[in-house]
PDB file of N, CA and C in Angstrom:
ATOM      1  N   UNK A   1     -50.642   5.225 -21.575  1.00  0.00           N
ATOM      2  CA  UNK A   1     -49.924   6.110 -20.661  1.00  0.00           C
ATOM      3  C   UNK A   1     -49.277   5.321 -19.525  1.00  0.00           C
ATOM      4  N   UNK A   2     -50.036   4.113 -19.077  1.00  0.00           N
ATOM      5  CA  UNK A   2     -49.655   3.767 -17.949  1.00  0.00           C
ATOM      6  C   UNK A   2     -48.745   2.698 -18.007  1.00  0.00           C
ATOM      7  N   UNK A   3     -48.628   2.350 -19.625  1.00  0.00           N
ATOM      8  CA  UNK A   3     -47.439   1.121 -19.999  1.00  0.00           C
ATOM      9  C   UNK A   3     -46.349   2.089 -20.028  1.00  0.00           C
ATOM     10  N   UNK A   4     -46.314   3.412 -20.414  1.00  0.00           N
ATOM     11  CA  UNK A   4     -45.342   4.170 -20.702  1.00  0.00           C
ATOM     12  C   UNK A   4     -44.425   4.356 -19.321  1.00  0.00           C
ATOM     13  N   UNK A   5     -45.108   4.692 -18.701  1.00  0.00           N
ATOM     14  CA  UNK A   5     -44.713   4.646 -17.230  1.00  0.00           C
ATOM     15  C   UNK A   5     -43.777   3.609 -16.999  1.00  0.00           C
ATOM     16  N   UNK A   6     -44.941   2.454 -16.902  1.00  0.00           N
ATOM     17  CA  UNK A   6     -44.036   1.298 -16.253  1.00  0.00           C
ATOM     18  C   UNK A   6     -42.754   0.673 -17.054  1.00  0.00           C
ATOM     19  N   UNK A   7     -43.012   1.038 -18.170  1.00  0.00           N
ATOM     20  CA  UNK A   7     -41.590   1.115 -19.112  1.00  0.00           C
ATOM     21  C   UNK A   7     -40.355   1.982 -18.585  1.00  0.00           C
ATOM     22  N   UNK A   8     -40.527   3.053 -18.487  1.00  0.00           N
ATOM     23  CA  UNK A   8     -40.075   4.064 -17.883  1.00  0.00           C
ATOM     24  C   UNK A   8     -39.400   3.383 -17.026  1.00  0.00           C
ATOM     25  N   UNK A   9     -40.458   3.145 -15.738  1.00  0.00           N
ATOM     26  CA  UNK A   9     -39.518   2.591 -14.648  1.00  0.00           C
ATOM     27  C   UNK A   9     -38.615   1.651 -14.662  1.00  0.00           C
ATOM     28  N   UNK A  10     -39.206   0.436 -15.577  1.00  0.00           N
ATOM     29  CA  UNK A  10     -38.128  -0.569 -15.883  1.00  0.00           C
ATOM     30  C   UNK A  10     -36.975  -0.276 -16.244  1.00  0.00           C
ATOM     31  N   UNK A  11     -36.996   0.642 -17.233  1.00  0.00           N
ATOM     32  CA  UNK A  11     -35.552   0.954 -17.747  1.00  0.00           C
ATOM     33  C   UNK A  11     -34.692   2.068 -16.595  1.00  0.00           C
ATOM     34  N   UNK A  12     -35.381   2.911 -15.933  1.00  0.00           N
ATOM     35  CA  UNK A  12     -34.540   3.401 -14.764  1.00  0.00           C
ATOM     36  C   UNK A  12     -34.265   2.203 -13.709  1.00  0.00           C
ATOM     37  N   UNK A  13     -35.192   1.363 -13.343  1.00  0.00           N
ATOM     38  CA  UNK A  13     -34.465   0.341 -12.598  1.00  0.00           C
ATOM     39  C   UNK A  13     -33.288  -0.351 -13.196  1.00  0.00           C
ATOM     40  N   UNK A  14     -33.532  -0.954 -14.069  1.00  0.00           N
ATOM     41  CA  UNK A  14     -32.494  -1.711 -15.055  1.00  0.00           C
ATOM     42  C   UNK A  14     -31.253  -0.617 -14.982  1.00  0.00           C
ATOM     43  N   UNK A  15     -31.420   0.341 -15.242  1.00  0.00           N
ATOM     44  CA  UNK A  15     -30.021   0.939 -15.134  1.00  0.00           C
ATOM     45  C   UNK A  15     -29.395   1.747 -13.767  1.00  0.00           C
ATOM     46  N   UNK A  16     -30.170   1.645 -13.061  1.00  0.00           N
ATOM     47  CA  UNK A  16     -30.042   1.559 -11.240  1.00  0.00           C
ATOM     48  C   UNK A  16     -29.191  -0.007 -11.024  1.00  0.00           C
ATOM     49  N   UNK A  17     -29.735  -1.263 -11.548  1.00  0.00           N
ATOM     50  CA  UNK A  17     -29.000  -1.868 -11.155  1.00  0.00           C
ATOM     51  C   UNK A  17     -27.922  -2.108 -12.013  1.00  0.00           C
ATOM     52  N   UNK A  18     -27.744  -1.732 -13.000  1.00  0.00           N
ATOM     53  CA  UNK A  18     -26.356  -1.821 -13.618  1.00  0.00           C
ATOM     54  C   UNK A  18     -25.210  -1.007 -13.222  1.00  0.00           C
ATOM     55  N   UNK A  19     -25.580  -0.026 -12.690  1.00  0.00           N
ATOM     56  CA  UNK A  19     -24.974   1.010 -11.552  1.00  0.00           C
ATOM     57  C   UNK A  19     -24.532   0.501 -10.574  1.00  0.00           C
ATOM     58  N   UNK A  20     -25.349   0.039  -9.533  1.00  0.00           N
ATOM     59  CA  UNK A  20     -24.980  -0.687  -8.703  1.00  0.00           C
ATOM     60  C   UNK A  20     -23.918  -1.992  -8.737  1.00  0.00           C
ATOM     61  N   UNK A  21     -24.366  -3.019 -10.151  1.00  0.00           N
ATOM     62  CA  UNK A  21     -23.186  -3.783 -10.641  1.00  0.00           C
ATOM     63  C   UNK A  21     -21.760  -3.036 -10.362  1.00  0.00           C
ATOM     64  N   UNK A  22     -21.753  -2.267 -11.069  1.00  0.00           N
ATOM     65  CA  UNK A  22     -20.877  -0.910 -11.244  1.00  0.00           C
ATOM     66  C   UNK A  22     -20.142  -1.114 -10.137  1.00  0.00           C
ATOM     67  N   UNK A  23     -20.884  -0.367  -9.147  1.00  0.00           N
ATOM     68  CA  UNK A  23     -20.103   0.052  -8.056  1.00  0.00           C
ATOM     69  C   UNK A  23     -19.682  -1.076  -7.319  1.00  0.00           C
ATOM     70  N   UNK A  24     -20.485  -2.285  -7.334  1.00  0.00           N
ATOM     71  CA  UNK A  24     -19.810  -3.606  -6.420  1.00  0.00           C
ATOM     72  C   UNK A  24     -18.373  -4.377  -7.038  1.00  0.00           C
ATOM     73  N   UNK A  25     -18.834  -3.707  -8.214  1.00  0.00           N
ATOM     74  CA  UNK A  25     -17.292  -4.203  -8.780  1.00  0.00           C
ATOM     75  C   UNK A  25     -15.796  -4.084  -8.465  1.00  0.00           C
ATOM     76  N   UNK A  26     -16.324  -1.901  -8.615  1.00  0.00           N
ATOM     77  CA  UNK A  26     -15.442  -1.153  -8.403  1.00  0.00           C
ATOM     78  C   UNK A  26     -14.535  -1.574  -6.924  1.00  0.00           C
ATOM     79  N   UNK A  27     -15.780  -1.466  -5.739  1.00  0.00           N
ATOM     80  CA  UNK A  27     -15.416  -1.709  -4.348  1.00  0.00           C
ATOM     81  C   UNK A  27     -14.921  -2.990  -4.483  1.00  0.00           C
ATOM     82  N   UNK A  28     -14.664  -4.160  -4.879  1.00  0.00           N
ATOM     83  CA  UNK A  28     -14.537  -5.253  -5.086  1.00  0.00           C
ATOM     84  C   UNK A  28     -12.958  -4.721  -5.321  1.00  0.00           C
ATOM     85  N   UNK A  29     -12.886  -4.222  -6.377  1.00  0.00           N
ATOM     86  CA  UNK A  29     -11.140  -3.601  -7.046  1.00  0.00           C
ATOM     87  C   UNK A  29     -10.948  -3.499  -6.268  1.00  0.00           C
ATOM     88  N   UNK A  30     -11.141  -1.952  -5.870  1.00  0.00           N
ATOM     89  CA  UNK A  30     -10.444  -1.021  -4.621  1.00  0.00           C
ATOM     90  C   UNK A  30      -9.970  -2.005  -3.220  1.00  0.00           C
ATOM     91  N   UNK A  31     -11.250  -3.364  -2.715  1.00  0.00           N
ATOM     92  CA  UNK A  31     -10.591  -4.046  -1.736  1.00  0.00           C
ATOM     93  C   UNK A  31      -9.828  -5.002  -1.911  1.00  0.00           C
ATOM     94  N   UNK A  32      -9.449  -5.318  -3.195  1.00  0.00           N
ATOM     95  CA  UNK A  32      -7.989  -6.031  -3.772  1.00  0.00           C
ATOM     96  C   UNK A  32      -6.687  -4.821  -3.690  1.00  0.00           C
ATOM     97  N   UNK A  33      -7.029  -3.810  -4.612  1.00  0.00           N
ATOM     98  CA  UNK A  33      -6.469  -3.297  -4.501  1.00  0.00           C
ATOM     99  C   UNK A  33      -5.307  -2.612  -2.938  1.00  0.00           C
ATOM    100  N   UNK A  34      -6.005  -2.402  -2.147  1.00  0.00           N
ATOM    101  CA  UNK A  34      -5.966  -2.114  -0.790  1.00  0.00           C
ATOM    102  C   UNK A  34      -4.956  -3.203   0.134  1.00  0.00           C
ATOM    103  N   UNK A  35      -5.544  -4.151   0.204  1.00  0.00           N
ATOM    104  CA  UNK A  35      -5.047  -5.327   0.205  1.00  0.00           C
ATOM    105  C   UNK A  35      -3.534  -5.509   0.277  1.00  0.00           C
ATOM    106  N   UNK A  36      -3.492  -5.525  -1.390  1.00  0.00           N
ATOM    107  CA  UNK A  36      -2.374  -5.229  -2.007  1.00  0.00           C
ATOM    108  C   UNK A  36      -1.053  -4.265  -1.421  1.00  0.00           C
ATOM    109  N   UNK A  37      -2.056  -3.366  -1.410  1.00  0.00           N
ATOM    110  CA  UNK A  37      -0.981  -2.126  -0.885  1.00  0.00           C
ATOM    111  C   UNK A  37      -0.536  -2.500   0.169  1.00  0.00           C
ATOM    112  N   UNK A  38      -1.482  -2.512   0.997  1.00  0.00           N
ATOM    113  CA  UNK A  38      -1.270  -2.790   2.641  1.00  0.00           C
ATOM    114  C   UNK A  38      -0.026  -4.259   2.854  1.00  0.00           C
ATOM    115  N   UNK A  39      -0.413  -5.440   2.482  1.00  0.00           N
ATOM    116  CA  UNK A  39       0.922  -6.011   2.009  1.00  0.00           C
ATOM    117  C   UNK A  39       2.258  -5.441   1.601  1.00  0.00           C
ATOM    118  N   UNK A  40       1.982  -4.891   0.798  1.00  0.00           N
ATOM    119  CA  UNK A  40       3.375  -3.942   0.186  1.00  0.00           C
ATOM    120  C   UNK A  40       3.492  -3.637   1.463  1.00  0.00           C
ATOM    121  N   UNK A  41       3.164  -2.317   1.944  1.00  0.00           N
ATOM    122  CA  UNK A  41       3.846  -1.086   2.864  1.00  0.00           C
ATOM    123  C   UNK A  41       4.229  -2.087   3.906  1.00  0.00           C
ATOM    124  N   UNK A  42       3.180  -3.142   4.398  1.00  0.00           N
ATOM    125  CA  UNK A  42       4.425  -4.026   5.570  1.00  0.00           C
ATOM    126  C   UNK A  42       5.940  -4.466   5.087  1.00  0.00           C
ATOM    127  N   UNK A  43       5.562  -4.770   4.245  1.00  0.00           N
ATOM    128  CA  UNK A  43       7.192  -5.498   3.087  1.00  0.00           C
ATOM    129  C   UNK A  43       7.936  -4.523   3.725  1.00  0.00           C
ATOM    130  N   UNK A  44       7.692  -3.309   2.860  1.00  0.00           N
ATOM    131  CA  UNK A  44       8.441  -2.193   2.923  1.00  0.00           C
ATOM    132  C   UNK A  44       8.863  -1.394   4.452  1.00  0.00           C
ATOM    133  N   UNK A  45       7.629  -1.817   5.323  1.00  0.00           N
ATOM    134  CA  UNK A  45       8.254  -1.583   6.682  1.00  0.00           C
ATOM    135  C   UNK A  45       9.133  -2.088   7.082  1.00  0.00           C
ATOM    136  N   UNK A  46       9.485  -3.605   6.883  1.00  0.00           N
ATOM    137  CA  UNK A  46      10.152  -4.504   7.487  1.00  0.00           C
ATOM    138  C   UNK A  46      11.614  -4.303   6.977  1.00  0.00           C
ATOM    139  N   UNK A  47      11.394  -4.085   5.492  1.00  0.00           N
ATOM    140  CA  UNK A  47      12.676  -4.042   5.065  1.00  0.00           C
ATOM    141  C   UNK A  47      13.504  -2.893   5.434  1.00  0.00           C
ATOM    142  N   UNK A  48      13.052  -1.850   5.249  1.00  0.00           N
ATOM    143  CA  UNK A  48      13.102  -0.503   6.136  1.00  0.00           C
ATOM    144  C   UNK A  48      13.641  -0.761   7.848  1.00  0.00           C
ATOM    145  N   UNK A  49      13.051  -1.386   8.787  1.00  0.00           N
ATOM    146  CA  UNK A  49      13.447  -1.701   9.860  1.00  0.00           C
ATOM    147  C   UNK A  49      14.709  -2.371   9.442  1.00  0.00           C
ATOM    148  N   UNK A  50      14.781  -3.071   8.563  1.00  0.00           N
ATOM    149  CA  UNK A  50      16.316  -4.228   8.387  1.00  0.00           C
ATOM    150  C   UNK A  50      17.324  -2.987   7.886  1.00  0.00           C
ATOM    151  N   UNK A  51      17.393  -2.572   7.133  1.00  0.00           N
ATOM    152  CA  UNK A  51      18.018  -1.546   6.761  1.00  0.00           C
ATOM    153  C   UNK A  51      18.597  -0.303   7.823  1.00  0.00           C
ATOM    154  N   UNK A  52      17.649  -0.329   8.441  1.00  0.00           N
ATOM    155  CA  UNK A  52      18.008   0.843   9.725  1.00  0.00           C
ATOM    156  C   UNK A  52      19.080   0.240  10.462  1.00  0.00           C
ATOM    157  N   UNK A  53      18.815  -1.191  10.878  1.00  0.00           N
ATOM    158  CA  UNK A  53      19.319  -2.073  11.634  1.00  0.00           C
ATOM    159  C   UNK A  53      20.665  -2.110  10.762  1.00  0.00           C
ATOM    160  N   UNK A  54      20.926  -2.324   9.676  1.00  0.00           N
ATOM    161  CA  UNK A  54      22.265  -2.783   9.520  1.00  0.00           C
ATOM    162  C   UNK A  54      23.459  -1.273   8.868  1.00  0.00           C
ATOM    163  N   UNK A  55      22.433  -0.212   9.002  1.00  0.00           N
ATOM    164  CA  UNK A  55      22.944   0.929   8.953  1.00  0.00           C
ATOM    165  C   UNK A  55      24.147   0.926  10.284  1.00  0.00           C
ATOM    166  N   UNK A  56      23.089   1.001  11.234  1.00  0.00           N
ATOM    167  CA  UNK A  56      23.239   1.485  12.923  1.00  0.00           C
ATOM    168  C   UNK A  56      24.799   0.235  13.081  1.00  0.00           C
ATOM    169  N   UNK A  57      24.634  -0.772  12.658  1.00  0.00           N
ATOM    170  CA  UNK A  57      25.909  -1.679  12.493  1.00  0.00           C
ATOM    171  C   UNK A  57      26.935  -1.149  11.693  1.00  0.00           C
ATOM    172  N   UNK A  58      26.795  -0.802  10.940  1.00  0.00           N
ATOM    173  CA  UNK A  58      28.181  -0.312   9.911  1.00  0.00           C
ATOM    174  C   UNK A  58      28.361   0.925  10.328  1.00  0.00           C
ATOM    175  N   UNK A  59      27.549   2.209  11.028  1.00  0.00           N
ATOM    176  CA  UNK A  59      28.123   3.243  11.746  1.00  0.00           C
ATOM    177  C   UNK A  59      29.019   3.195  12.579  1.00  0.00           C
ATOM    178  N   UNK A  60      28.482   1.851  13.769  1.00  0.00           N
ATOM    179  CA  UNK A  60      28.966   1.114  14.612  1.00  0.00           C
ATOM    180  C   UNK A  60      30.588   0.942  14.426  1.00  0.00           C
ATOM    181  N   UNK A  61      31.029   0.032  13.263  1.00  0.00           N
ATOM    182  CA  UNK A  61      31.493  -0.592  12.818  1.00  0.00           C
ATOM    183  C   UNK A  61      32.926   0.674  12.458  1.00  0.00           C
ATOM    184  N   UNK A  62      32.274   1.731  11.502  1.00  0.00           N
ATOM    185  CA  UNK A  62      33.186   2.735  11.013  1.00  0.00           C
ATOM    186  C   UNK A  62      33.557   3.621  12.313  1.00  0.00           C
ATOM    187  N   UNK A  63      33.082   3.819  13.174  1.00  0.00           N
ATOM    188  CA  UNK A  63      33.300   4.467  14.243  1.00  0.00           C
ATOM    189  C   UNK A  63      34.379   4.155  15.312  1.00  0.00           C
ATOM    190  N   UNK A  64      34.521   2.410  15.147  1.00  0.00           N
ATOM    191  CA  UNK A  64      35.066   1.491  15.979  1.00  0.00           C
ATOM    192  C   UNK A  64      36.519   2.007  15.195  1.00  0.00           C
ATOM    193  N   UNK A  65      36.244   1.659  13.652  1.00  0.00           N
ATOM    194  CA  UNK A  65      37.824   1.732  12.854  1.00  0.00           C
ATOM    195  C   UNK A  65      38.190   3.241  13.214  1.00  0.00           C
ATOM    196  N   UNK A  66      37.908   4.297  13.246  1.00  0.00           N
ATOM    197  CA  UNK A  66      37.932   5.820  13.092  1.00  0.00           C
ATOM    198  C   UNK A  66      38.862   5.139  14.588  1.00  0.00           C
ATOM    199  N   UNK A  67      38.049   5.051  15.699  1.00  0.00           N
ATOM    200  CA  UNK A  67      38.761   5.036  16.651  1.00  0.00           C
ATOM    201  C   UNK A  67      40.094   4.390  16.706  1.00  0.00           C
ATOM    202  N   UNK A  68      40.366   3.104  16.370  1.00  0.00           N
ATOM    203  CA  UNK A  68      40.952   2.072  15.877  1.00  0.00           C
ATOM    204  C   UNK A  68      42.495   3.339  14.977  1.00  0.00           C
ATOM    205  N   UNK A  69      41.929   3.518  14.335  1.00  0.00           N
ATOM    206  CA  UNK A  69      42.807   4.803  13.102  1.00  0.00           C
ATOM    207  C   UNK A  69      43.505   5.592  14.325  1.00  0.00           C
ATOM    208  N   UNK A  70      42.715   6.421  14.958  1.00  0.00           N
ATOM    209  CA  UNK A  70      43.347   7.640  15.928  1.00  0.00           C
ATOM    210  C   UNK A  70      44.321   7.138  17.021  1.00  0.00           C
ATOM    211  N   UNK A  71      44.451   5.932  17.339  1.00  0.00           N
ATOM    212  CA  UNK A  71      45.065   5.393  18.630  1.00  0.00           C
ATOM    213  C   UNK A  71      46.553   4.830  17.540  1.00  0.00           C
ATOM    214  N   UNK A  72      45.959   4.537  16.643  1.00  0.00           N
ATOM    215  CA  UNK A  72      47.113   3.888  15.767  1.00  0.00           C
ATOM    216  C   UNK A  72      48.102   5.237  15.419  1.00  0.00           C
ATOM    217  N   UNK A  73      47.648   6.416  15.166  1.00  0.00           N
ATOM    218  CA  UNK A  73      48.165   7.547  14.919  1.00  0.00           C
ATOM    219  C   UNK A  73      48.759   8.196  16.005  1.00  0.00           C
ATOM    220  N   UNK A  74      48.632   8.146  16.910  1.00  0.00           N
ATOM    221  CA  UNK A  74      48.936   8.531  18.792  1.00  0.00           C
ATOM    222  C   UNK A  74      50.071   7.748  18.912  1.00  0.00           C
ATOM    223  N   UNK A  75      49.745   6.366  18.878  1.00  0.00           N
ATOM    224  CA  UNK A  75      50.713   5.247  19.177  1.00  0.00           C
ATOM    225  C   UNK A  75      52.136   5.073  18.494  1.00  0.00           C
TER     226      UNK A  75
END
């Protein structure tokens, strides 16, 4: 009875820690994973900021000609 037991337990431990393997793995992924992302979305911030930036220039830019156009049309 009492080997049965401790059998018992062995094999619930044994698969407690294969579980646990499990999960250190997983979290292991997930903080690559994460990582990862978080890299990305700066990329993507930055490029995003550059983009805004050279928007706000070529609005700039078409606004200048528009004006540029109307004085030429007056004139």
């Amino acid at each position: 009875m009492e080997k049965n037991i401790n059998l018992n337990f062995e094999n619930d431990l044994k698969r407690l820690e294969e579980r646990l393997d499990d999960l250190v793995e997983i979290c292991n992924q997930l903080q690559t994973e994460n990582k990862s992302l978080k890299e990305k979305q700066e990329t993507l911030s930055h490029e995003r900021a550059s983009m805004v930036q050279k928007n706000e220039q070529v609005r700039a830019r078409v606004e200048a000609m528009i004006v540029r156009l109307k004085s030429m049309e007056q004139g």
